[in-house]
Protein backbone atom coordinates (compact mmCIF):
# COMPACT_ATOMS: atom_id res chain seq x y z
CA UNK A 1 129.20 126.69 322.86
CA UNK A 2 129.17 123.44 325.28
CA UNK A 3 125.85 122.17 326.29
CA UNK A 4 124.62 124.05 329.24
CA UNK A 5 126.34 126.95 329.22
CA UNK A 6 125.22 130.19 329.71
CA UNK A 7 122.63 130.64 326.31
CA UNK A 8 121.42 126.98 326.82
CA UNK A 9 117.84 128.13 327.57
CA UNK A 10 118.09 131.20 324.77
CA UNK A 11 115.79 129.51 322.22
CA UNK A 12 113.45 128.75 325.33
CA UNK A 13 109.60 130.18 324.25
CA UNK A 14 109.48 133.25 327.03
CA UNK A 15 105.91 134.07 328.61
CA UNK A 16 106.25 137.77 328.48
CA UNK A 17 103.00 138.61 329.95
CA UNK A 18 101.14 136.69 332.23
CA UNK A 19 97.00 137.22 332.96
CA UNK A 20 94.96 136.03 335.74
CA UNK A 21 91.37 135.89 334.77
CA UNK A 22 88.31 136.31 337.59
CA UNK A 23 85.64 138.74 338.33
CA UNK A 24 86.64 142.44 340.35
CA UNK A 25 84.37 142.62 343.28
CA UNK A 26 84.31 141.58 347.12
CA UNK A 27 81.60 139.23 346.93
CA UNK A 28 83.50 137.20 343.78
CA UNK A 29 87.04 136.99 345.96
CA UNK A 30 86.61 133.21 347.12
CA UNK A 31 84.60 132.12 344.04
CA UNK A 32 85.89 128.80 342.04
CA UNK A 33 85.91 131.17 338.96
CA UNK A 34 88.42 133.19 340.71
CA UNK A 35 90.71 130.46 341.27
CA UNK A 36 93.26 132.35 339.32
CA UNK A 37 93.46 135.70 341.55
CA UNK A 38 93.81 133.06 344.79
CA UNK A 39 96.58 131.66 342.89
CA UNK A 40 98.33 134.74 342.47
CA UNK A 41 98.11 136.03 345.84
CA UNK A 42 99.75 132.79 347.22
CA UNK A 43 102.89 133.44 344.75
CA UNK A 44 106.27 134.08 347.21
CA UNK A 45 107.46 136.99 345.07
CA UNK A 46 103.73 138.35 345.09
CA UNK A 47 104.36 141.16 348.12
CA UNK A 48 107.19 142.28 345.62
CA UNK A 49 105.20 142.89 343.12
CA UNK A 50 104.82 146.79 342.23
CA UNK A 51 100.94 147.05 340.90
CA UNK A 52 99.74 149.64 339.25
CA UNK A 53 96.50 150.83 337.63
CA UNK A 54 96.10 150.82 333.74
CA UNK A 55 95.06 148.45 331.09
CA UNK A 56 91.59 147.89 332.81
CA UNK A 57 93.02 146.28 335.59
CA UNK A 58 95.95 146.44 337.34
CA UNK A 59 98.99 145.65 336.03
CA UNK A 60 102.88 144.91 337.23
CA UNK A 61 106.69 143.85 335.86
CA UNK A 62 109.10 141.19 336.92
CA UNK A 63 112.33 140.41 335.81
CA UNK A 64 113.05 136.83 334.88
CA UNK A 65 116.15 135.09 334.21
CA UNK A 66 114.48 134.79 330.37
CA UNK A 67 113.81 138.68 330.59
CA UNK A 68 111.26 141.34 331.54
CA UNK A 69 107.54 139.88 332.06
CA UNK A 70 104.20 141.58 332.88
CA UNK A 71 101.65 140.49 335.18
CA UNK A 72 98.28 141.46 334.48
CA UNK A 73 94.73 141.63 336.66
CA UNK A 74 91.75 142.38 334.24
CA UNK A 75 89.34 143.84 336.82
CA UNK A 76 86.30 144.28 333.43
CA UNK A 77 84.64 141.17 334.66
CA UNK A 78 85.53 137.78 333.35
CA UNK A 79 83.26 138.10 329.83
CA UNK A 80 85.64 141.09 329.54
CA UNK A 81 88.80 140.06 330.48
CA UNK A 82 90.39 139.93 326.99
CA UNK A 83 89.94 143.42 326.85
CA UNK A 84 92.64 144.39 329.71
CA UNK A 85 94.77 141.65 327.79
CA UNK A 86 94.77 142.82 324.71
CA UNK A 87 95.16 146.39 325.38
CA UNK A 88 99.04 145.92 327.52
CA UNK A 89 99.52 143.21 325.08
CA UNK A 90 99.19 145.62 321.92
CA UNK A 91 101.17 148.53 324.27
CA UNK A 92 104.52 146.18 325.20
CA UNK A 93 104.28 144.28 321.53
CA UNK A 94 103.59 140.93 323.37
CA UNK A 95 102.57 138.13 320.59
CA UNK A 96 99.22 135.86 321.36
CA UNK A 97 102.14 133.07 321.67
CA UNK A 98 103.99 134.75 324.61
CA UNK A 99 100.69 135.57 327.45
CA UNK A 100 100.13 132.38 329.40
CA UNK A 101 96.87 133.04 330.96
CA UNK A 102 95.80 131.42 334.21
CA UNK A 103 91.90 130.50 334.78
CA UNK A 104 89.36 127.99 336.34
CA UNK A 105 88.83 124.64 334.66
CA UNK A 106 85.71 122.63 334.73
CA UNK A 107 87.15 119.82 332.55
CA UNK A 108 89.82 119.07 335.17
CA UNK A 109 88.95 117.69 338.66
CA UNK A 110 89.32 119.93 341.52
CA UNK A 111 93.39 119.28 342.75
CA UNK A 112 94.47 118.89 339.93
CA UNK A 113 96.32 121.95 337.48
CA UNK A 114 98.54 121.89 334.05
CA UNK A 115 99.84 124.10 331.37
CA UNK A 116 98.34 123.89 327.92
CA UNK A 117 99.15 125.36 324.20
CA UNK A 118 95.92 126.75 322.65
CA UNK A 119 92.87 124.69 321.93
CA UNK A 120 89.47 125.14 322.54
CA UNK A 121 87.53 127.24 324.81
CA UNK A 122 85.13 125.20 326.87
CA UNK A 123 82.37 127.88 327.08
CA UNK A 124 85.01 130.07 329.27
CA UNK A 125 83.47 133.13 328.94
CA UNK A 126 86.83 135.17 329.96
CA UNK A 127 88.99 132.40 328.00
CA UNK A 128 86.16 133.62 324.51
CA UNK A 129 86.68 137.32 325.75
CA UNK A 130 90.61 136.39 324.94
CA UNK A 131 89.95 134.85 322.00
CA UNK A 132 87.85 137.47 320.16
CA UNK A 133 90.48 140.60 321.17
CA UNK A 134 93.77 138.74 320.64
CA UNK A 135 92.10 136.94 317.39
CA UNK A 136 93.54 133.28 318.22
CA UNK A 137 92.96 130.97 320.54
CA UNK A 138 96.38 130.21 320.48
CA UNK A 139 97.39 131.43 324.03
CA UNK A 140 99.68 129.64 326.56
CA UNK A 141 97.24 128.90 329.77
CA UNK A 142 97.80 127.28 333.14
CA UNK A 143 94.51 125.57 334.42
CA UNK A 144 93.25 124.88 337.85
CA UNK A 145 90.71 122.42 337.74
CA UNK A 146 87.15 122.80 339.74
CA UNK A 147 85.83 119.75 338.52
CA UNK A 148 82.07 120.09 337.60
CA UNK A 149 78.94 120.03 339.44
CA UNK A 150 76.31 117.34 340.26
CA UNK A 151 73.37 119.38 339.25
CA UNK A 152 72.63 121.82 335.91
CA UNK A 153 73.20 125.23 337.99
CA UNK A 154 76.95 125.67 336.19
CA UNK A 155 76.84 129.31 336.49
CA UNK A 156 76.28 129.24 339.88
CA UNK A 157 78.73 126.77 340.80
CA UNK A 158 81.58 128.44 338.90
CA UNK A 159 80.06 131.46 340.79
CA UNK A 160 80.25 129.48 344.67
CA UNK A 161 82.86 129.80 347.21
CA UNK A 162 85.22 126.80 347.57
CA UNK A 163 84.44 124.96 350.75
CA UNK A 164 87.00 125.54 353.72
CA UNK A 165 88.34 122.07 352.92
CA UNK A 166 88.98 123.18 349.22
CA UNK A 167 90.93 126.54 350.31
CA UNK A 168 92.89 124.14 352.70
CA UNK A 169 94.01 122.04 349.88
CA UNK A 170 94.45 124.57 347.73
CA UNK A 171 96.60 126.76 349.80
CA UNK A 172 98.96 123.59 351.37
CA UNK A 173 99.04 121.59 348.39
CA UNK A 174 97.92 122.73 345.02
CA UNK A 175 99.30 126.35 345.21
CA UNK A 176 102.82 125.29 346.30
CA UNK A 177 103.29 122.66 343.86
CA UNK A 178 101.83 125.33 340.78
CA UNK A 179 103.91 128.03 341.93
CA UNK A 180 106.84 125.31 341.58
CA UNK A 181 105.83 124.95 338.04
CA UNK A 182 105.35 128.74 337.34
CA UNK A 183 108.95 129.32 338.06
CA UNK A 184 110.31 126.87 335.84
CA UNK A 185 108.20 128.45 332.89
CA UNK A 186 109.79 131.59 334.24
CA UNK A 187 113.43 130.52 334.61
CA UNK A 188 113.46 127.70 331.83
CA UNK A 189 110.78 128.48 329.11
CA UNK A 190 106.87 127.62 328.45
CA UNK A 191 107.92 123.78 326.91
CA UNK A 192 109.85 122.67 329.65
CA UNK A 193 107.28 123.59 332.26
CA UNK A 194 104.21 122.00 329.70
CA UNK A 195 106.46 118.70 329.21
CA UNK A 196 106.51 119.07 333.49
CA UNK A 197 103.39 119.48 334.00
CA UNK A 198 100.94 118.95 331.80
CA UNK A 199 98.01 117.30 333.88
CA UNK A 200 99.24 117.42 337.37
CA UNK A 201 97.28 115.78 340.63
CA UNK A 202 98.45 117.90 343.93
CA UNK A 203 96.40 115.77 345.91
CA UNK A 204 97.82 112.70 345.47
């Protein structure tokens, strides 16, 4: 078959199931560690989205021009989180290689965002909670970066509400340009969107 027709993207590496880590709860909704679940509401084709309860969180489908993906909410608490995973990752036979899961990054500086294949943990308790139920670190994730504090307090920082300035920038810069990147992993495959956007400054 020519180059670019129809199966061009049929070897692409499909994200079946997608996760969005943060902590269930009113008082957590605007924290930095719940970065993720702001994300996620700003998404266009979020309203669409069917949710459901199950899996220890709630839980939806999507069809993709790659196929049929899951979204997935752990609502266990972030230390937790890889319990939701796991479980609708055992139930639809998704490998460790095929959840890209979305979560707060203290290593990258707040604006900025970027897929990544695997690698270490960070002393992200929800990104350990993944590790120990899926057995490998080897997970697709998409980071938001919340840059880290100026004092020894990490817990509560991670645990702080982003400023109003932050949630500005978020919401008219950094969320529009990720959601740009999560449909090409969508439409396209995981590599494409990594080779796109790897370490990406919405700010700038």
């Amino acid at each position: 078959m020519a180059k670019g027709g129809p199966n061009r993207y049929a070897v692409a590496r499909m994200i079946k199931l997608y996760a969005f880590l943060g902590n269930h709860g009113r008082e957590y909704s605007g924290n930095r560690h719940n970065v993720a679940w702001l994300f996620l509401e700003s998404l266009p084709f979020y309203p669409s989205l069917q949710w459901k309860r199950g899996f220890k969180g709630r839980w939806a489908q999507r069809e993709t021009p790659l196929g049929r993906t899951w979204f997935i909410v752990p609502e266990t608490y972030m230390n937790l989180s890889g319990d939701s995973v796991a479980e609708i990752a055992r139930f639809y036979k998704v490998e460790p290689g095929e959840v890209l899961v979305t979560h707060d990054e203290l290593e990258l500086g707040f604006g900025y965002f970027g897929f990544k294949r695997g690698g270490g943990l960070g002393g992200h308790n929800g990104l350990r909670s993944m590790k120990e139920r899926l057995g490998t670190a080897d997970f697709m994730r998409l980071r938001f970066g919340i840059g880290r504090p100026n004092h020894d307090d990490v817990a509560g920082y991670v645990l702080s509400d982003f400023s109003r300035d932050e949630r500005e920038k978020l919401e008219c810069s950094v969320f529009p340009r990720a959601a740009t990147a999560l449909e090409l992993c969508a439409e396209r495959g995981f590599d494409e969107a990594l080779a796109a956007y790897t370490k990406v400054n919405a700010l700038a």
